[in-house]
C-alpha atoms as a PDB file:
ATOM      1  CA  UNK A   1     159.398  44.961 134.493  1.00  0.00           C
ATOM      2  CA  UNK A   2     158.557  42.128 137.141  1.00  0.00           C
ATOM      3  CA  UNK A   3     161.380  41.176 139.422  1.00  0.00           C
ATOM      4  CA  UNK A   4     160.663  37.805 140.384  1.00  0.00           C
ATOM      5  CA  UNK A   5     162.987  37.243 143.843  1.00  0.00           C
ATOM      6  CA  UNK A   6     162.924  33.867 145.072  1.00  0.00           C
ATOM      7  CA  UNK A   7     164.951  32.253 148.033  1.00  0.00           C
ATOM      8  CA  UNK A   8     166.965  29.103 148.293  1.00  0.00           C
ATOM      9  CA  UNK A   9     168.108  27.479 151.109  1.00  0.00           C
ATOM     10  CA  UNK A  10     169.507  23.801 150.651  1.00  0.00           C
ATOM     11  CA  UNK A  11     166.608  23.297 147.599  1.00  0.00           C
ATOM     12  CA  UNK A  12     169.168  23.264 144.674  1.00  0.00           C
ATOM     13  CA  UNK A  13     167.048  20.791 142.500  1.00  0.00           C
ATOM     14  CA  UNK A  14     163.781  22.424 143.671  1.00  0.00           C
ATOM     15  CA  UNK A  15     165.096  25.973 142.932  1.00  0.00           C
ATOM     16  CA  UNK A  16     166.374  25.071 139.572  1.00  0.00           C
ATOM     17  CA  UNK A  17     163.687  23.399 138.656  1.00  0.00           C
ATOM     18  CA  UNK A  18     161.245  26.650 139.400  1.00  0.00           C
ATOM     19  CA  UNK A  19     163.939  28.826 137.443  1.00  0.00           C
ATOM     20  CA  UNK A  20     163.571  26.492 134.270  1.00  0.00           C
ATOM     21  CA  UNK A  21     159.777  26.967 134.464  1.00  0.00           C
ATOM     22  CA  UNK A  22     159.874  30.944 134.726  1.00  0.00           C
ATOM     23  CA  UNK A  23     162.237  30.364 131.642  1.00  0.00           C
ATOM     24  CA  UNK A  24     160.339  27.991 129.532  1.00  0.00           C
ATOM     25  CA  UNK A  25     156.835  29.292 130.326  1.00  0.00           C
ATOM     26  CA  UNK A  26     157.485  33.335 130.436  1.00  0.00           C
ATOM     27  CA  UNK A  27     156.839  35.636 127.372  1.00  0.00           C
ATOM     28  CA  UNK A  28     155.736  39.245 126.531  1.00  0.00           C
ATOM     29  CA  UNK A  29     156.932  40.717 129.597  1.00  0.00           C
ATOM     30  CA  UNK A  30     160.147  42.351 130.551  1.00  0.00           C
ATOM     31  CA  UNK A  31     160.970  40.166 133.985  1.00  0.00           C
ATOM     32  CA  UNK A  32     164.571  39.357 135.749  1.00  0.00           C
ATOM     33  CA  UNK A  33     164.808  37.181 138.559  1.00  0.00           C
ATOM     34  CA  UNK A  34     166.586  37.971 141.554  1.00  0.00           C
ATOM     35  CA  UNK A  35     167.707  34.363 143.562  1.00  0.00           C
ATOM     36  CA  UNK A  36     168.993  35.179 147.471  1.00  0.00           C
ATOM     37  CA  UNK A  37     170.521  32.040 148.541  1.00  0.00           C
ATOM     38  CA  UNK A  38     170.287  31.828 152.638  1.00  0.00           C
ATOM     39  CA  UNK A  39     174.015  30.530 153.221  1.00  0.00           C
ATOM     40  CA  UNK A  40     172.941  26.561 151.783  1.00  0.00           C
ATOM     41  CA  UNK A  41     175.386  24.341 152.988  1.00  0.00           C
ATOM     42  CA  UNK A  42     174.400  21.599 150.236  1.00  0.00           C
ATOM     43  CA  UNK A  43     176.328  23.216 147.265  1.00  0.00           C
ATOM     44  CA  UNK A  44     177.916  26.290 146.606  1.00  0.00           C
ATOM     45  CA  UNK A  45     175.555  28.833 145.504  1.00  0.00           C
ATOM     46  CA  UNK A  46     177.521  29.912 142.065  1.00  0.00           C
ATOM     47  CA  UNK A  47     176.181  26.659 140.851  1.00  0.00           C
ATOM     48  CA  UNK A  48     172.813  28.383 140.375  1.00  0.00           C
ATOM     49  CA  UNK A  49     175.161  30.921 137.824  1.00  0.00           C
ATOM     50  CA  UNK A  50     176.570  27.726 135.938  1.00  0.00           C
ATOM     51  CA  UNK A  51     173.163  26.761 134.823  1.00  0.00           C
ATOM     52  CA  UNK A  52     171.448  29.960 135.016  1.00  0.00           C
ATOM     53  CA  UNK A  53     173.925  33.115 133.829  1.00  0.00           C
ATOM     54  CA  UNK A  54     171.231  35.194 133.398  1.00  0.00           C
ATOM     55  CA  UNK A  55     169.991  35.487 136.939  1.00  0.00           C
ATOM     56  CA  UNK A  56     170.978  37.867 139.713  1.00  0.00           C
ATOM     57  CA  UNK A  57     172.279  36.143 142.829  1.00  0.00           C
ATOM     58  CA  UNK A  58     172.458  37.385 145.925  1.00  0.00           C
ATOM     59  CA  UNK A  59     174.614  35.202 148.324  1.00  0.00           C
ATOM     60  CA  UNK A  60     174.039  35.866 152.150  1.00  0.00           C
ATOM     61  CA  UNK A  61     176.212  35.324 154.568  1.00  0.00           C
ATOM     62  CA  UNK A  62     173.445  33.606 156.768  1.00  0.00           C
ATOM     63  CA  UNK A  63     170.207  32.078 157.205  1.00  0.00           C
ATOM     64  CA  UNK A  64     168.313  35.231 157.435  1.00  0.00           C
ATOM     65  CA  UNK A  65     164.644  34.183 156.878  1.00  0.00           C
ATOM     66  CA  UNK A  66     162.000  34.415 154.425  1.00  0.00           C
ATOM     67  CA  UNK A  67     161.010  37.961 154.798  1.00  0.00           C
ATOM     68  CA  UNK A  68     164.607  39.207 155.455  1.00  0.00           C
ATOM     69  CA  UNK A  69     165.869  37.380 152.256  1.00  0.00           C
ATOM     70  CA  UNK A  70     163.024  38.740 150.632  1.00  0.00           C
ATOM     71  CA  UNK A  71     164.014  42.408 151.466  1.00  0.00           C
ATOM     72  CA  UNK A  72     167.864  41.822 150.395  1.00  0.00           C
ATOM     73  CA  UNK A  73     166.483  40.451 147.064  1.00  0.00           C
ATOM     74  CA  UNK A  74     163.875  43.402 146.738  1.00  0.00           C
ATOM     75  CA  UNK A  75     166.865  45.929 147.206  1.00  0.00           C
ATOM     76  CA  UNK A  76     169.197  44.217 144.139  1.00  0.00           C
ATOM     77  CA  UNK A  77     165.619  44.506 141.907  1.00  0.00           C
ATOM     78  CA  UNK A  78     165.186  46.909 139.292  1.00  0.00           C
ATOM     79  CA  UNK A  79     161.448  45.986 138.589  1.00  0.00           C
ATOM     80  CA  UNK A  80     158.475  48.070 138.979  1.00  0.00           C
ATOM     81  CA  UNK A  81     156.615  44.680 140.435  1.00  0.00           C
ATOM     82  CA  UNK A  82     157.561  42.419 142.890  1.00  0.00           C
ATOM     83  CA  UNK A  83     156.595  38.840 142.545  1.00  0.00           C
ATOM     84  CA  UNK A  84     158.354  36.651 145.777  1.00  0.00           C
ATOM     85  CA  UNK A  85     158.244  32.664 144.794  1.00  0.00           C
ATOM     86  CA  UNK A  86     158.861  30.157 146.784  1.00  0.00           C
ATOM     87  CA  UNK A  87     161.450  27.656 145.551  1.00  0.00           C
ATOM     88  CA  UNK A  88     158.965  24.599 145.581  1.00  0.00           C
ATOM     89  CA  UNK A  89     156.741  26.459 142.871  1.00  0.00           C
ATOM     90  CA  UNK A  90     156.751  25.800 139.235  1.00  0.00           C
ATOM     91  CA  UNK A  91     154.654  27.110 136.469  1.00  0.00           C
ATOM     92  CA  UNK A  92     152.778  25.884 133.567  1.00  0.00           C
ATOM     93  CA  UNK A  93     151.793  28.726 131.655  1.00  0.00           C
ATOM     94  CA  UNK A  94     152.640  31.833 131.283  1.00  0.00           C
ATOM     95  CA  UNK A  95     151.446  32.755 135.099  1.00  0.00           C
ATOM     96  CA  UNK A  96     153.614  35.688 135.540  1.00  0.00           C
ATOM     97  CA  UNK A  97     152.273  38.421 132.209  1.00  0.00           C
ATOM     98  CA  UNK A  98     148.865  37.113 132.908  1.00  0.00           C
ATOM     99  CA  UNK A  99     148.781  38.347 136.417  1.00  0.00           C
ATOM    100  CA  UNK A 100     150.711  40.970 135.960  1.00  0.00           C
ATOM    101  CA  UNK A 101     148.000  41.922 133.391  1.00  0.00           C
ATOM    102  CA  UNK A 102     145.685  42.174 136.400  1.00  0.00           C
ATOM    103  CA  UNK A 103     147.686  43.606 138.577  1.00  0.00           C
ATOM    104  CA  UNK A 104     148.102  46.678 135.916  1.00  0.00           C
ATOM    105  CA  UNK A 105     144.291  46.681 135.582  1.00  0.00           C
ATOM    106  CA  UNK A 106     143.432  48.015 138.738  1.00  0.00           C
ATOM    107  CA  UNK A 107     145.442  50.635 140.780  1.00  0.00           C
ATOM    108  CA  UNK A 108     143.381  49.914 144.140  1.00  0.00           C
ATOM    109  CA  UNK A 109     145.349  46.235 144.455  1.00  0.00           C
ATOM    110  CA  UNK A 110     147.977  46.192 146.475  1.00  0.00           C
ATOM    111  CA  UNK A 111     149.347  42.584 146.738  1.00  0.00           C
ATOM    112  CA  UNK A 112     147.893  39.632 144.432  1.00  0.00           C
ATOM    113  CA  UNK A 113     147.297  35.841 144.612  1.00  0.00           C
ATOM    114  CA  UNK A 114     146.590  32.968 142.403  1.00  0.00           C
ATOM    115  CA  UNK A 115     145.645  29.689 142.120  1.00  0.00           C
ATOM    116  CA  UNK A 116     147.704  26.898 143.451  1.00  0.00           C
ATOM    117  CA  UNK A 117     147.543  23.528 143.054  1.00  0.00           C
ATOM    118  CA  UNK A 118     149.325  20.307 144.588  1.00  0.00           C
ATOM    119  CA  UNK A 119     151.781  18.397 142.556  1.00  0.00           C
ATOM    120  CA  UNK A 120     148.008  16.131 142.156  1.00  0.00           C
ATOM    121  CA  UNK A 121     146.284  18.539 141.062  1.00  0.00           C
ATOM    122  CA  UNK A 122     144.434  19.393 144.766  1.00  0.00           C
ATOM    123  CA  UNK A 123     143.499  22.729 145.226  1.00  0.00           C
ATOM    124  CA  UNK A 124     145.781  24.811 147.524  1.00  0.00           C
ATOM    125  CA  UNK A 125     143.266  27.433 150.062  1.00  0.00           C
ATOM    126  CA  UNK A 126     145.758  30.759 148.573  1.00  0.00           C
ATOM    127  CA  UNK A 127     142.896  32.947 149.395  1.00  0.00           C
ATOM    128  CA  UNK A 128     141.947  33.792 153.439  1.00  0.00           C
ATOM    129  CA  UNK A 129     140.072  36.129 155.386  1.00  0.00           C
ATOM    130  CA  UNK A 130     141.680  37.384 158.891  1.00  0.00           C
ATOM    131  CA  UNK A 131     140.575  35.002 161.714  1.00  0.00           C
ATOM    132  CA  UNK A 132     137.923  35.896 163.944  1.00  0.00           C
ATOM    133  CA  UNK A 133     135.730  34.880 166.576  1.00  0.00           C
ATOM    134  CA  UNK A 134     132.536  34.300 163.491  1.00  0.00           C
ATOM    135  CA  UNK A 135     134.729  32.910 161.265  1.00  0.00           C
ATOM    136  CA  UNK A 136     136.407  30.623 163.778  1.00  0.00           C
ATOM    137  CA  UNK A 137     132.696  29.942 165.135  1.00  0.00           C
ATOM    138  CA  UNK A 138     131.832  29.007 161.912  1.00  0.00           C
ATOM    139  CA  UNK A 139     134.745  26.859 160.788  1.00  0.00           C
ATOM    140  CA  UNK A 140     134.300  24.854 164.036  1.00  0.00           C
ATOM    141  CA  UNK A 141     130.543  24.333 163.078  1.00  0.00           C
ATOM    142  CA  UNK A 142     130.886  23.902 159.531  1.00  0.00           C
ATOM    143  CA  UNK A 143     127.861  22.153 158.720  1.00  0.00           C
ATOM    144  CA  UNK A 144     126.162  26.050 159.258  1.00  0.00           C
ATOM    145  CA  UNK A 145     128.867  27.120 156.011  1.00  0.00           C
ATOM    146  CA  UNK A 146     128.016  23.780 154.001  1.00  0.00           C
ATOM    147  CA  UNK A 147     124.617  24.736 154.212  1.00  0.00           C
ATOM    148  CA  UNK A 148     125.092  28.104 152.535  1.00  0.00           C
ATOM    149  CA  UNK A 149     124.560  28.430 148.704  1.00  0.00           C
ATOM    150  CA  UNK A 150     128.543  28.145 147.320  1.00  0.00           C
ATOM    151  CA  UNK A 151     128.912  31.662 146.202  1.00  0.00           C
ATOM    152  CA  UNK A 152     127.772  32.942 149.396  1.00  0.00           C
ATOM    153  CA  UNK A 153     130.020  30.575 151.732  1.00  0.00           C
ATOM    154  CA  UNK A 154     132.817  30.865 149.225  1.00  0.00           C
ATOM    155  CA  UNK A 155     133.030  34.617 150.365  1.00  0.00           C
ATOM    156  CA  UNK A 156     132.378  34.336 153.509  1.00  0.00           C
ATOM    157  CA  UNK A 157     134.571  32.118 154.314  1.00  0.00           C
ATOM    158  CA  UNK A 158     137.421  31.683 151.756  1.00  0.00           C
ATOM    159  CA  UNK A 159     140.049  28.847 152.909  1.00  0.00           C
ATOM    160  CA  UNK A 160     138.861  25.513 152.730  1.00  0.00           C
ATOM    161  CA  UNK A 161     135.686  27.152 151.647  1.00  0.00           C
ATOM    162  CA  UNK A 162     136.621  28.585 148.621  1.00  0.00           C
ATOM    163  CA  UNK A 163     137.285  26.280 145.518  1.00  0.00           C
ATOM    164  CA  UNK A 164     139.278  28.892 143.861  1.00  0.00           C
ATOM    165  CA  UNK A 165     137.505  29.327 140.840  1.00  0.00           C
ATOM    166  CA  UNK A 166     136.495  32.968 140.846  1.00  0.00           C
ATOM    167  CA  UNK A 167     138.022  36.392 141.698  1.00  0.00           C
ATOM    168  CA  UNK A 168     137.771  37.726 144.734  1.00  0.00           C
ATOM    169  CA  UNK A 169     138.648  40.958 147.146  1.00  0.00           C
ATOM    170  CA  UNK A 170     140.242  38.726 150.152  1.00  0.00           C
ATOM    171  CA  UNK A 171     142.327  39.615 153.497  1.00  0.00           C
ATOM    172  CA  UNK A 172     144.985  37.718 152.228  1.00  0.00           C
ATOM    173  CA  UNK A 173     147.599  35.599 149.998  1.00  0.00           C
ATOM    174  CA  UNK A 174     149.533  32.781 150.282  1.00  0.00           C
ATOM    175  CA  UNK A 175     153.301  34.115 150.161  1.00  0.00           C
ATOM    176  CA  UNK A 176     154.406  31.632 148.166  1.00  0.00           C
ATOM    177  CA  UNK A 177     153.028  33.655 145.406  1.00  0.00           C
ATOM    178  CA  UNK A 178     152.804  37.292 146.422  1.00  0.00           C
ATOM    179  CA  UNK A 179     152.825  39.777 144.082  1.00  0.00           C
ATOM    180  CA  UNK A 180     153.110  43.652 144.329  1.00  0.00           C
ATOM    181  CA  UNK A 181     153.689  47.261 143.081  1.00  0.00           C
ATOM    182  CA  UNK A 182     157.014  47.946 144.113  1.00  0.00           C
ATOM    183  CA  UNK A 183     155.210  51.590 145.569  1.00  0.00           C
ATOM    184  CA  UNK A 184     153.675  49.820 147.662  1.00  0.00           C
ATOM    185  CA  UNK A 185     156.801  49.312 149.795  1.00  0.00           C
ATOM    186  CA  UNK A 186     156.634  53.047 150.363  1.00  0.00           C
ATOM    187  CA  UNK A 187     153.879  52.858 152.891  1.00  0.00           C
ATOM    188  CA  UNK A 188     155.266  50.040 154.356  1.00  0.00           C
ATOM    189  CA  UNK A 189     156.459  50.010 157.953  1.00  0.00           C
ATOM    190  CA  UNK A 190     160.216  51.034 157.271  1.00  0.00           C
ATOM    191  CA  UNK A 191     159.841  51.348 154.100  1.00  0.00           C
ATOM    192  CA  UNK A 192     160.281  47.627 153.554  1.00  0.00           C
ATOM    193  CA  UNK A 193     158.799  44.049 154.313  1.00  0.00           C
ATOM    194  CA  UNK A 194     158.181  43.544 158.237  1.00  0.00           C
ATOM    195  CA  UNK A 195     161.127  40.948 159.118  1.00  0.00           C
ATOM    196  CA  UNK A 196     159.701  40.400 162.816  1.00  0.00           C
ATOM    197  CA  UNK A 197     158.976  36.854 161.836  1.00  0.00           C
ATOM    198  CA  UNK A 198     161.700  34.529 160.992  1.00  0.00           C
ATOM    199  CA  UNK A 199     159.514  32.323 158.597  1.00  0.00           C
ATOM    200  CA  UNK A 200     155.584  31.440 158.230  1.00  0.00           C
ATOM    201  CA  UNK A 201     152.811  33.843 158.905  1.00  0.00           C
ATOM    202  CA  UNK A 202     154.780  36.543 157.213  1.00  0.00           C
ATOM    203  CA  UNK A 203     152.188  36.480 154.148  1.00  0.00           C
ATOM    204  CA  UNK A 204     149.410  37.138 156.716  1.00  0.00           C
ATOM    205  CA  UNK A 205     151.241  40.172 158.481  1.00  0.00           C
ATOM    206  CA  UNK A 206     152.181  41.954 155.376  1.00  0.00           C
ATOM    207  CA  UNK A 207     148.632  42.046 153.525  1.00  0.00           C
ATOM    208  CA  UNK A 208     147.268  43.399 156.934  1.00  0.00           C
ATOM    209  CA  UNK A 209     149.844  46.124 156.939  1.00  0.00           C
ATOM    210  CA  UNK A 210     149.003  46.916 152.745  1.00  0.00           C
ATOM    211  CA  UNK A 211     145.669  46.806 153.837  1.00  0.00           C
ATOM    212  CA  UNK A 212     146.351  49.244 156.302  1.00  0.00           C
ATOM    213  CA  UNK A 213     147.875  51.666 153.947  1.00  0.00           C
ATOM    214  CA  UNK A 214     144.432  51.711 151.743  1.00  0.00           C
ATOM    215  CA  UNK A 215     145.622  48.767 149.198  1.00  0.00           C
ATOM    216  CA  UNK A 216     143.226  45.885 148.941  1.00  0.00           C
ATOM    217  CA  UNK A 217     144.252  42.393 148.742  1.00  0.00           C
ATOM    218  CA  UNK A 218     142.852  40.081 145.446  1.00  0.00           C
ATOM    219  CA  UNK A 219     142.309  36.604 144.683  1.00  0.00           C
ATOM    220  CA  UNK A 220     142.852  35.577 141.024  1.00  0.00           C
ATOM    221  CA  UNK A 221     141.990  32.630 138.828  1.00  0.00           C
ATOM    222  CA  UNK A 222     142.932  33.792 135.644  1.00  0.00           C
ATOM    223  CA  UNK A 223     145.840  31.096 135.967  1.00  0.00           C
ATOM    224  CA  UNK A 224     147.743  28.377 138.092  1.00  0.00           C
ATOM    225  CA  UNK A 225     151.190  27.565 139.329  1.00  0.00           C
ATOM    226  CA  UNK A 226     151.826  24.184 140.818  1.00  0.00           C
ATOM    227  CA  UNK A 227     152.987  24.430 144.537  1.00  0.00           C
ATOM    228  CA  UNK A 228     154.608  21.566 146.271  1.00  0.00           C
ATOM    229  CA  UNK A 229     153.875  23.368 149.848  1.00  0.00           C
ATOM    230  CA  UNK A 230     156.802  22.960 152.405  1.00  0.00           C
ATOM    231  CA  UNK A 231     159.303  21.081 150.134  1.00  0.00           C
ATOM    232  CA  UNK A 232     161.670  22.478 151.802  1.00  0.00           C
ATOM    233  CA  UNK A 233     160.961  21.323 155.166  1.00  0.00           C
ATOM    234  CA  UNK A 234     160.750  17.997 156.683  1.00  0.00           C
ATOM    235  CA  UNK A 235     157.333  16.333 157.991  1.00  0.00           C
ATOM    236  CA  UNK A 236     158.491  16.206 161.623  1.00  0.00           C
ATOM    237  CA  UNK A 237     159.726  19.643 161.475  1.00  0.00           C
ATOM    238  CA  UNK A 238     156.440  20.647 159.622  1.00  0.00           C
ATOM    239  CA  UNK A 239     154.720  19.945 162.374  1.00  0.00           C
ATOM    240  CA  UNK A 240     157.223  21.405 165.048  1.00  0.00           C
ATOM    241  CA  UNK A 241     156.723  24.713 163.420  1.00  0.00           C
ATOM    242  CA  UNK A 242     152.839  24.441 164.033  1.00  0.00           C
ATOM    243  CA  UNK A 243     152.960  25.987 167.268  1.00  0.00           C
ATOM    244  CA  UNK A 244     155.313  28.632 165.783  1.00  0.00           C
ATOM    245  CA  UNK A 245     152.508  29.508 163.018  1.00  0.00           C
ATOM    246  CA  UNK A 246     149.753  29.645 166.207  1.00  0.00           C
ATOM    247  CA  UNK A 247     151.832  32.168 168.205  1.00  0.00           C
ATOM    248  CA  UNK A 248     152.285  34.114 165.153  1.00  0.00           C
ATOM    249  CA  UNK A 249     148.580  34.482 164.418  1.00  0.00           C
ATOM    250  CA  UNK A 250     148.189  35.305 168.082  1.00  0.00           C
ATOM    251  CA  UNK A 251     150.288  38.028 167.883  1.00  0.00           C
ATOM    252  CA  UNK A 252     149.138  39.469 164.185  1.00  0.00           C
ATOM    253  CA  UNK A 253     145.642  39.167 165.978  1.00  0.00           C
ATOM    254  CA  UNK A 254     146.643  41.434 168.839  1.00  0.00           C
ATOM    255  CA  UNK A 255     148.144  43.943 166.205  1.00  0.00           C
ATOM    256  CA  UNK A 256     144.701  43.621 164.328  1.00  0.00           C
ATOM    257  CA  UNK A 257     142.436  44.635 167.745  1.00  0.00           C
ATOM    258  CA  UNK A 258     144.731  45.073 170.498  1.00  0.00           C
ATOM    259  CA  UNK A 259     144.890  43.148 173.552  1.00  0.00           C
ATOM    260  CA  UNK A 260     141.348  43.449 175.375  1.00  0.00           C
ATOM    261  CA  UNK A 261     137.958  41.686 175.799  1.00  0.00           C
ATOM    262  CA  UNK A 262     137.697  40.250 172.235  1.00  0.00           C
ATOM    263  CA  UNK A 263     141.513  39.506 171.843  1.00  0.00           C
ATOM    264  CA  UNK A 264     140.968  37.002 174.702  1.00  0.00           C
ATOM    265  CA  UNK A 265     137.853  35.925 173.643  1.00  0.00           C
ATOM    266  CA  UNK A 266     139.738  34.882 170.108  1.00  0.00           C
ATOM    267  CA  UNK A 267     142.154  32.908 171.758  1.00  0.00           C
ATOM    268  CA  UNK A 268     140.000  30.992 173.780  1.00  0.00           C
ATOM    269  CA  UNK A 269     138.184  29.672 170.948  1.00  0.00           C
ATOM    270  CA  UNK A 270     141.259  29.793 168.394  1.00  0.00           C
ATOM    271  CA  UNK A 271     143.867  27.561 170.656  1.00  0.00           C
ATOM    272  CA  UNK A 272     141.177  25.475 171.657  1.00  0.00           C
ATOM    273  CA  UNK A 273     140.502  24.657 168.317  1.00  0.00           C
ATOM    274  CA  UNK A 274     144.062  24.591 166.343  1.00  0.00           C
ATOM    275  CA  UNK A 275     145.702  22.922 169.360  1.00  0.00           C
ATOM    276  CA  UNK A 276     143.213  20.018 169.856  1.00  0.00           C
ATOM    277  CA  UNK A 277     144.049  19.661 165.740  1.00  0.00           C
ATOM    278  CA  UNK A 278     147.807  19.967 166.452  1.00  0.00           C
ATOM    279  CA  UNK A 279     147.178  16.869 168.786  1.00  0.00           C
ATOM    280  CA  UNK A 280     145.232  14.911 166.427  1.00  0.00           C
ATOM    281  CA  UNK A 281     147.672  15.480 163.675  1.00  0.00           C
ATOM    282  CA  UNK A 282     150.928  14.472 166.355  1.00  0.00           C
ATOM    283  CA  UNK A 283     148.950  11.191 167.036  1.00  0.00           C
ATOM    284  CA  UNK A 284     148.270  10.172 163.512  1.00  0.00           C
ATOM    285  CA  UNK A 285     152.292  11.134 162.678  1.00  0.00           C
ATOM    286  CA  UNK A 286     153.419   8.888 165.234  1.00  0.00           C
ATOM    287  CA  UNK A 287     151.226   6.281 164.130  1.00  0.00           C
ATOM    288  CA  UNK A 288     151.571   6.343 160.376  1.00  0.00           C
ATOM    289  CA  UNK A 289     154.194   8.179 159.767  1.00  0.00           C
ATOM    290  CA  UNK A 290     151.659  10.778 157.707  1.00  0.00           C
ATOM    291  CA  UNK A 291     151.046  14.284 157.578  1.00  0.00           C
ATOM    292  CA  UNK A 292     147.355  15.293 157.236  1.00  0.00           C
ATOM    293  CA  UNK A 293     146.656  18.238 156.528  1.00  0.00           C
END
């Protein structure tokens, strides 16, 4: 059975809509899903049981996070697999038996991604490969990836790079889909999700630490969910938070080679880089009033 948790916080419309997906679009599996709500102030959370009886929810009695929320809904699931949603997701097709499919073909995988689109139908960059000082060399001369053959830049690189439309062994998932034995947990620092990170980056720490414990990461495109991508957080906020994400990588970077020579070296190039985007991205907010991406 697939436990799907998923976490509200002040989404109500958002999170019901993503629960009538799951309903409409999910067959031939066994699957419950497990909603934490985070203490929302904009309704009361039994609302989601008026619409929904069949769901488990789990009211906190505070904003705990994504990855702490996560681990209270893991510990009320009786599934075998984990799949954590974010609330701003919805599906189309029957996403969740046709990656669970894959996820039963091979043993070796030890968290799984899919495709993701924009509401448009833009491709979302769910696969990455850890940051370093090539890759970030690389992304900040792209023209030397762009002049690669596809296939070869598309692994290479992943991100931006990657189109999405293969699959692929990566470092990483987007945790907005993030799917996983529920023995994986076992080898887990504590036994459980790593809650050192109140929200973002968590997806990036905890597919280094199942990496660690001999799992690999994987990439699907055997199907697509939609994924709105921060609905639940305003565009000024959004970009408040950037600084949050850079420290984060920083530190998941020191945990990755420690804190000498190359560490440094990283950073130079890597907050050079993100911050002079952070500043270009500010400027064009204040502007125009838009987000780019």
């Amino acid at each position: 059975m697939v436990s799907v948790i998923i976490i509200n916080y002040n989404t109500f419309q958002l999170t019901c809509n993503c629960i009538e997906s799951i309903l409409l679009y999910t067959k031939e599996i066994a699957y419950e899903i497990v909603l934490v709500d985070n203490n929302s102030t904009e309704c009361d959370a039994d609302l989601f049981l008026q619409r929904f009886p069949q769901i488990v929810l789990v009211k906190n009695q505070e904003n705990a996070g994504f990855a702490k929320g996560n681990n209270l809904g893991i510990a009320h699931a009786k599934g075998t697999v984990i799949l954590l949603l974010n609330s701003d997701t919805w599906f189309t097709e029957n996403s969740i038996c046709d990656a669970a499919k894959v996820l039963e073909a091979n043993k070796s995988i030890g968290v799984l991604g899919v495709r993701m689109i924009y509401p448009g139908g833009g491709i979302q960059h769910t696969a990455r490969k850890f940051r370093s000082i090539g890759w970030e060399l690389l992304d900040l001369f792209r023209f030397i990836p762009l002049l690669m053959p596809y296939q070869q830049r598309a692994k290479r690189m992943l991100g931006k790079y990657f189109r999405s439309d293969f699959d692929t062994a990566c470092d990483w998932v987007n945790g907005a889909w993030f799917m996983f034995p529920v023995s994986v947990l076992e080898k887990m620092p504590g036994n459980k999700l790593d809650e050192r990170f109140f929200m973002y980056g968590e997806d990036h720490l905890w597919c280094y630490q199942i990496r660690q414990a001999g799992y690999i990461a994987w990439f699907t495109s055997v199907t697509t969910i939609v994924h709105i991508n921060n609905g639940s957080t305003q565009k000024e906020k959004q970009l408040k938070l950037i600084p949050v994400m850079i420290r984060h990588e920083q530190e998941i970077m020191k945990e990755r080679v420690g804190k000498g020579l190359y560490y440094y070296l990283f950073c130079a190039i890597y907050l050079s880089k993100e911050y002079g985007r952070y500043a270009i991205k500010w400027l064009v907010y204040q502007m125009a009033g838009k987000l780019v991406r």
